[in-house]
C-alpha atoms as a PDB file:
ATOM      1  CA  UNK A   1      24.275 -22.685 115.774  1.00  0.00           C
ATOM      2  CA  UNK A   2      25.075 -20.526 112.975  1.00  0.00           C
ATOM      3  CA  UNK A   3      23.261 -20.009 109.473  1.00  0.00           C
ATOM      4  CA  UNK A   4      26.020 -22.196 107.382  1.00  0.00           C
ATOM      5  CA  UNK A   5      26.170 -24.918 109.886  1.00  0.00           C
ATOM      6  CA  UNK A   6      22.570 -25.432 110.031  1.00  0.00           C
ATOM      7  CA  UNK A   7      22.315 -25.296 106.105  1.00  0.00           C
ATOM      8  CA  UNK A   8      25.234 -27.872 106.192  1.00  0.00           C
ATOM      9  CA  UNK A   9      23.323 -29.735 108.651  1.00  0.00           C
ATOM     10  CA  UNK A  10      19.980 -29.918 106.264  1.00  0.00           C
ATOM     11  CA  UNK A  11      22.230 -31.036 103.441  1.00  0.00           C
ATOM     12  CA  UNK A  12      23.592 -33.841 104.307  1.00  0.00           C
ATOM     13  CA  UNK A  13      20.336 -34.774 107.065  1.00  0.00           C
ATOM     14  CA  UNK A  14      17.003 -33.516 105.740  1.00  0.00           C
ATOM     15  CA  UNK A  15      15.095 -35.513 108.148  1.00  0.00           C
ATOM     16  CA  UNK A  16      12.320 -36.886 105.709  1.00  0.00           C
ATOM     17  CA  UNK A  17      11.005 -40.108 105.516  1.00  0.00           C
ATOM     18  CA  UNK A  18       7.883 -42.675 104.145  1.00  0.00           C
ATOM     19  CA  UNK A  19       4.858 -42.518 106.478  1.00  0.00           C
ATOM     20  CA  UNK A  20       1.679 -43.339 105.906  1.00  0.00           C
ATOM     21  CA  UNK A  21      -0.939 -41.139 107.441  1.00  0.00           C
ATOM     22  CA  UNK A  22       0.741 -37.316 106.604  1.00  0.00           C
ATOM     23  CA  UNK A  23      -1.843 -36.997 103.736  1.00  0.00           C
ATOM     24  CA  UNK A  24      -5.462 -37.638 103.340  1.00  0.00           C
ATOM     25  CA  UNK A  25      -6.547 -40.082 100.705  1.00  0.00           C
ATOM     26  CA  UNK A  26      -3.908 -42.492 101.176  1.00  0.00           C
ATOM     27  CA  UNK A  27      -6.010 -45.412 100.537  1.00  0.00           C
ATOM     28  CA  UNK A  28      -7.613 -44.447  96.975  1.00  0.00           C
ATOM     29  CA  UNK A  29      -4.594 -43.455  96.023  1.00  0.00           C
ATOM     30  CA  UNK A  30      -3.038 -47.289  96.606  1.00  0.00           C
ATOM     31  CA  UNK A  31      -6.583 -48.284  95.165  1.00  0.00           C
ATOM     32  CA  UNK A  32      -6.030 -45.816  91.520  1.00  0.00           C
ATOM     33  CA  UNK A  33      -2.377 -47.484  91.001  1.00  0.00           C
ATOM     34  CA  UNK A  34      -3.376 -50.928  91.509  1.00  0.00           C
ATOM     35  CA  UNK A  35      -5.983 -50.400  89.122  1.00  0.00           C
ATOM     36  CA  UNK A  36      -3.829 -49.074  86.840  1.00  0.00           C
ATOM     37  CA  UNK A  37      -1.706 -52.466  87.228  1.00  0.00           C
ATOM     38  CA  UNK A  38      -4.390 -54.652  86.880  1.00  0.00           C
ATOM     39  CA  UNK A  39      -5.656 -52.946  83.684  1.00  0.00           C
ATOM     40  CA  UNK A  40      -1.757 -52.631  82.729  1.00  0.00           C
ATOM     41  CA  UNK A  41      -2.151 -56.743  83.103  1.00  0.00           C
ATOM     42  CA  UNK A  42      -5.562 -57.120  81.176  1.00  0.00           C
ATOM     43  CA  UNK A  43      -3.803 -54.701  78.209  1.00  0.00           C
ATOM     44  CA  UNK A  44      -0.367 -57.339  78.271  1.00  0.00           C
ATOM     45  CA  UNK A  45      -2.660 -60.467  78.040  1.00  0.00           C
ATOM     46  CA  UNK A  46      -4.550 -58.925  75.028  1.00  0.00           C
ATOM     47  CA  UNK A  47      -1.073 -57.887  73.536  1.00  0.00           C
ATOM     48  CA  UNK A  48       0.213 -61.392  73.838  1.00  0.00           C
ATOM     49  CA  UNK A  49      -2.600 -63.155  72.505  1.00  0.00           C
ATOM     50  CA  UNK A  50      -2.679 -61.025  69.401  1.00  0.00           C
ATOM     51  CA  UNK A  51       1.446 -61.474  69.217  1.00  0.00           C
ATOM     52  CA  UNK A  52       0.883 -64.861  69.355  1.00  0.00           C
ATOM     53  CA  UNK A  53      -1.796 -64.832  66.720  1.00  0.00           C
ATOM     54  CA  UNK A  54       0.496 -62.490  64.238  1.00  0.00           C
ATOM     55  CA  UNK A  55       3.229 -64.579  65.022  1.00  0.00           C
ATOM     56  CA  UNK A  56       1.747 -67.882  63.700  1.00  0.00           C
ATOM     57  CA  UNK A  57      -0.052 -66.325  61.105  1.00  0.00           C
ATOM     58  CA  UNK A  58       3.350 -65.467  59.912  1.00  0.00           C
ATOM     59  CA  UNK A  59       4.842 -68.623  60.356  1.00  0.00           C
ATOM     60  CA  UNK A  60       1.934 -70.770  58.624  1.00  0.00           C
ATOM     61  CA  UNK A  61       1.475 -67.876  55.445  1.00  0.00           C
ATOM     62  CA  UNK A  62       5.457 -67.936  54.819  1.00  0.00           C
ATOM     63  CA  UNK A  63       5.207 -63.796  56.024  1.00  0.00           C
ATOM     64  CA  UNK A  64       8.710 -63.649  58.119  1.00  0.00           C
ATOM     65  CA  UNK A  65       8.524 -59.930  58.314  1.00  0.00           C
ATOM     66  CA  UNK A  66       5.152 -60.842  60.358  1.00  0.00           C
ATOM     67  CA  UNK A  67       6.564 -63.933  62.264  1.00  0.00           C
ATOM     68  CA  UNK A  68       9.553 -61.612  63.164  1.00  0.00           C
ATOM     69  CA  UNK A  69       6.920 -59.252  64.633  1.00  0.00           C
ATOM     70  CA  UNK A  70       4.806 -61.652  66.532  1.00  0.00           C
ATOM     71  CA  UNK A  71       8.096 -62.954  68.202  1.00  0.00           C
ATOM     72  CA  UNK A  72       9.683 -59.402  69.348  1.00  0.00           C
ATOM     73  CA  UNK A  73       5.602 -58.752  70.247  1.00  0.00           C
ATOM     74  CA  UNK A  74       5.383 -61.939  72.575  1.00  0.00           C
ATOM     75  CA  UNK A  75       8.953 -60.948  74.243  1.00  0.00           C
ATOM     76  CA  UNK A  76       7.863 -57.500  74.957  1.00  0.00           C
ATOM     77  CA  UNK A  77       4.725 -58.935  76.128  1.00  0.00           C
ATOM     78  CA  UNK A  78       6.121 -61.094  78.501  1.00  0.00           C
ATOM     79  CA  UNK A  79       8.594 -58.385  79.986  1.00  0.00           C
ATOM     80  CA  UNK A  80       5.841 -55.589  80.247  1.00  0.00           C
ATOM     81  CA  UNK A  81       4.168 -59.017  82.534  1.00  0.00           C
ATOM     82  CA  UNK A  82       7.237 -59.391  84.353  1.00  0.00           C
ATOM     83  CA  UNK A  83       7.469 -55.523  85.372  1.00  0.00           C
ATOM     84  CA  UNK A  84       4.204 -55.204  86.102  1.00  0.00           C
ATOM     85  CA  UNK A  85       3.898 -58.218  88.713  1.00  0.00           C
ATOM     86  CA  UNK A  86       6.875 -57.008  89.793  1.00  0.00           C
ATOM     87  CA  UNK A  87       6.506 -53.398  90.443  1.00  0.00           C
ATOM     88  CA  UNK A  88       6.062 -53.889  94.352  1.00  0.00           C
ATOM     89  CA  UNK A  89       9.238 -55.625  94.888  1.00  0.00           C
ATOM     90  CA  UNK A  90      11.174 -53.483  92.608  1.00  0.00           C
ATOM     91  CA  UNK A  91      10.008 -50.454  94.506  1.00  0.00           C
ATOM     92  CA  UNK A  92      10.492 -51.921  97.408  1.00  0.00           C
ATOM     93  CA  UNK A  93      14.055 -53.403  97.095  1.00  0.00           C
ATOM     94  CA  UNK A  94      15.516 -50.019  95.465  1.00  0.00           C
ATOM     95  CA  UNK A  95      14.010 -47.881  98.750  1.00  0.00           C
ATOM     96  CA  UNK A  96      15.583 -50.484 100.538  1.00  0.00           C
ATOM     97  CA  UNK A  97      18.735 -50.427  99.367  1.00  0.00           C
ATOM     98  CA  UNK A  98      18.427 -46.295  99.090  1.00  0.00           C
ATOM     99  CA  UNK A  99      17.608 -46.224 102.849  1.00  0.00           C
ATOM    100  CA  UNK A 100      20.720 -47.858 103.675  1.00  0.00           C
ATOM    101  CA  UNK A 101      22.583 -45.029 101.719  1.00  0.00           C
ATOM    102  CA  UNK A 102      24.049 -42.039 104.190  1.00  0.00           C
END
């Protein structure tokens, strides 16, 4: 096999894929990022409740500038929620689907 064709061949089939076990420290690596989520979760929750708070503050003081605020805070609040529960089967479905790609 010549020089090109083997360079062709790497292109197009690297031969690299997920496996668990090719690295050392695996396992507190899994443990750092789902510490990272949960404390991701425990900020959100303190984000919303103070959103919340601002929010009807705003509403019962007649401030709509702060009202406004408290609403776009809850919404972002409740999508940083929603991406963090649902970081595993994000990941999961997009190398998936990439997998399937040749």
């Amino acid at each position: 096999m010549s020089l090109t064709d083997r360079v062709l061949h790497l292109a197009y089939d690297p031969g690299v894929t997920p496996r668990e076990g090719g690295l050392p420290g695996l396992s507190v690596l899994k443990d750092v990022v789902s510490s990272i989520n949960l404390y991701g979760i425990i900020a959100v929750v303190g984000a919303l409740a103070v959103s919340l708070a601002v929010w009807a503050w705003g509403h019962f003081t007649g401030g709509h500038n702060a009202e406004a605020n408290g609403k776009k805070g809850a919404v972002v609040s409740a999508g940083a929620a929603l991406g963090l529960g649902a970081a595993n089967g994000i990941v999961a479905f997009f190398s998936a689907l990439g997998s399937q790609v040749h």
